[in-house]
C-alpha atoms as a PDB file:
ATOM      1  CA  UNK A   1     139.345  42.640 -42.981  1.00  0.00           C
ATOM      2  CA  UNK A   2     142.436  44.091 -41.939  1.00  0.00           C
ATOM      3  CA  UNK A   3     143.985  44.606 -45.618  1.00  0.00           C
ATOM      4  CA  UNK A   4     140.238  46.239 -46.808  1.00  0.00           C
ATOM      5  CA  UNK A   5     141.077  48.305 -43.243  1.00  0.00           C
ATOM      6  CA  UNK A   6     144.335  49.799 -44.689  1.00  0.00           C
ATOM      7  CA  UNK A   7     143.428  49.978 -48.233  1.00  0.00           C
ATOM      8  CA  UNK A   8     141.158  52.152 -46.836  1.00  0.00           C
ATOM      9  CA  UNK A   9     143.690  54.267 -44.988  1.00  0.00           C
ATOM     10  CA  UNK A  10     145.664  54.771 -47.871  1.00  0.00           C
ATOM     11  CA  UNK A  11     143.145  55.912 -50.175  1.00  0.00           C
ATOM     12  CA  UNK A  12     142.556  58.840 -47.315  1.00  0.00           C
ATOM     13  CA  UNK A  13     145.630  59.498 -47.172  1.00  0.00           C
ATOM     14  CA  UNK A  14     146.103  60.364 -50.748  1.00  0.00           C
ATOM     15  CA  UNK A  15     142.601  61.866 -50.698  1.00  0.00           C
ATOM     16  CA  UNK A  16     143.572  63.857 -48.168  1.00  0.00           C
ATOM     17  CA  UNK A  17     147.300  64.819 -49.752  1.00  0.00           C
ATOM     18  CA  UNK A  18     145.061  66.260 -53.310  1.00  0.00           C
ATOM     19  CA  UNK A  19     142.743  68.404 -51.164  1.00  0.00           C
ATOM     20  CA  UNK A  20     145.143  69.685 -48.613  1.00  0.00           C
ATOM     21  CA  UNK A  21     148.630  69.147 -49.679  1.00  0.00           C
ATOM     22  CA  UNK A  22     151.183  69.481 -46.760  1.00  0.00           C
ATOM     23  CA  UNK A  23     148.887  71.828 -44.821  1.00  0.00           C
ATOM     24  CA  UNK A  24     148.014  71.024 -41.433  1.00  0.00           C
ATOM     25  CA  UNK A  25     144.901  68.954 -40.837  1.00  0.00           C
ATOM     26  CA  UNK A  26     144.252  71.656 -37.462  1.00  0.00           C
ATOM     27  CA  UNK A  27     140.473  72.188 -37.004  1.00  0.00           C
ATOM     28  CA  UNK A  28     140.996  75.368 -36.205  1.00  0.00           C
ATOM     29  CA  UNK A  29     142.792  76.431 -39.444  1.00  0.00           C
ATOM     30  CA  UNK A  30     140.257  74.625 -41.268  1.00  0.00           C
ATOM     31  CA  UNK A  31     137.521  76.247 -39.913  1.00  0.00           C
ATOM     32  CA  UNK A  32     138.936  79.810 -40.480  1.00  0.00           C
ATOM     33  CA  UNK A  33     140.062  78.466 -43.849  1.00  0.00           C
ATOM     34  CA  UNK A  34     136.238  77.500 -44.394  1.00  0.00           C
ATOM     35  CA  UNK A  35     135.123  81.077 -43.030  1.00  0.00           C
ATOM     36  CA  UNK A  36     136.577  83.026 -45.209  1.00  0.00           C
ATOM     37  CA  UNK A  37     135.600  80.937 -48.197  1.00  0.00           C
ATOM     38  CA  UNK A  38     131.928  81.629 -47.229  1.00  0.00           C
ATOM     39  CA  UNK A  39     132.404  85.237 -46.366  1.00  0.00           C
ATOM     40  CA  UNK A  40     133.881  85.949 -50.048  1.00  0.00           C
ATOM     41  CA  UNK A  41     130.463  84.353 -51.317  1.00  0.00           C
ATOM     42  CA  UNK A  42     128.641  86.861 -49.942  1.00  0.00           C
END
């Protein structure tokens, strides 16, 4: 369980390294981030 656990993990973290890069993971930023991608739609 614990290997399946962390193969896991790492496949987030990648994930997470193609989608955001080096940028901080802040909620904040994110959500303005997301704001402004919605607001452009429109």
């Amino acid at each position: 369980m614990k290997k399946l656990f962390e193969k896991f993990l790492k496949k987030l973290e990648q994930a997470n390294k193609e989608n955001f890069g080096n940028a901080k993971l802040d909620c904040c930023d994110l959500n303005k981030k997301g704001n402004n991608i919605h607001n452009k739609k429109q």
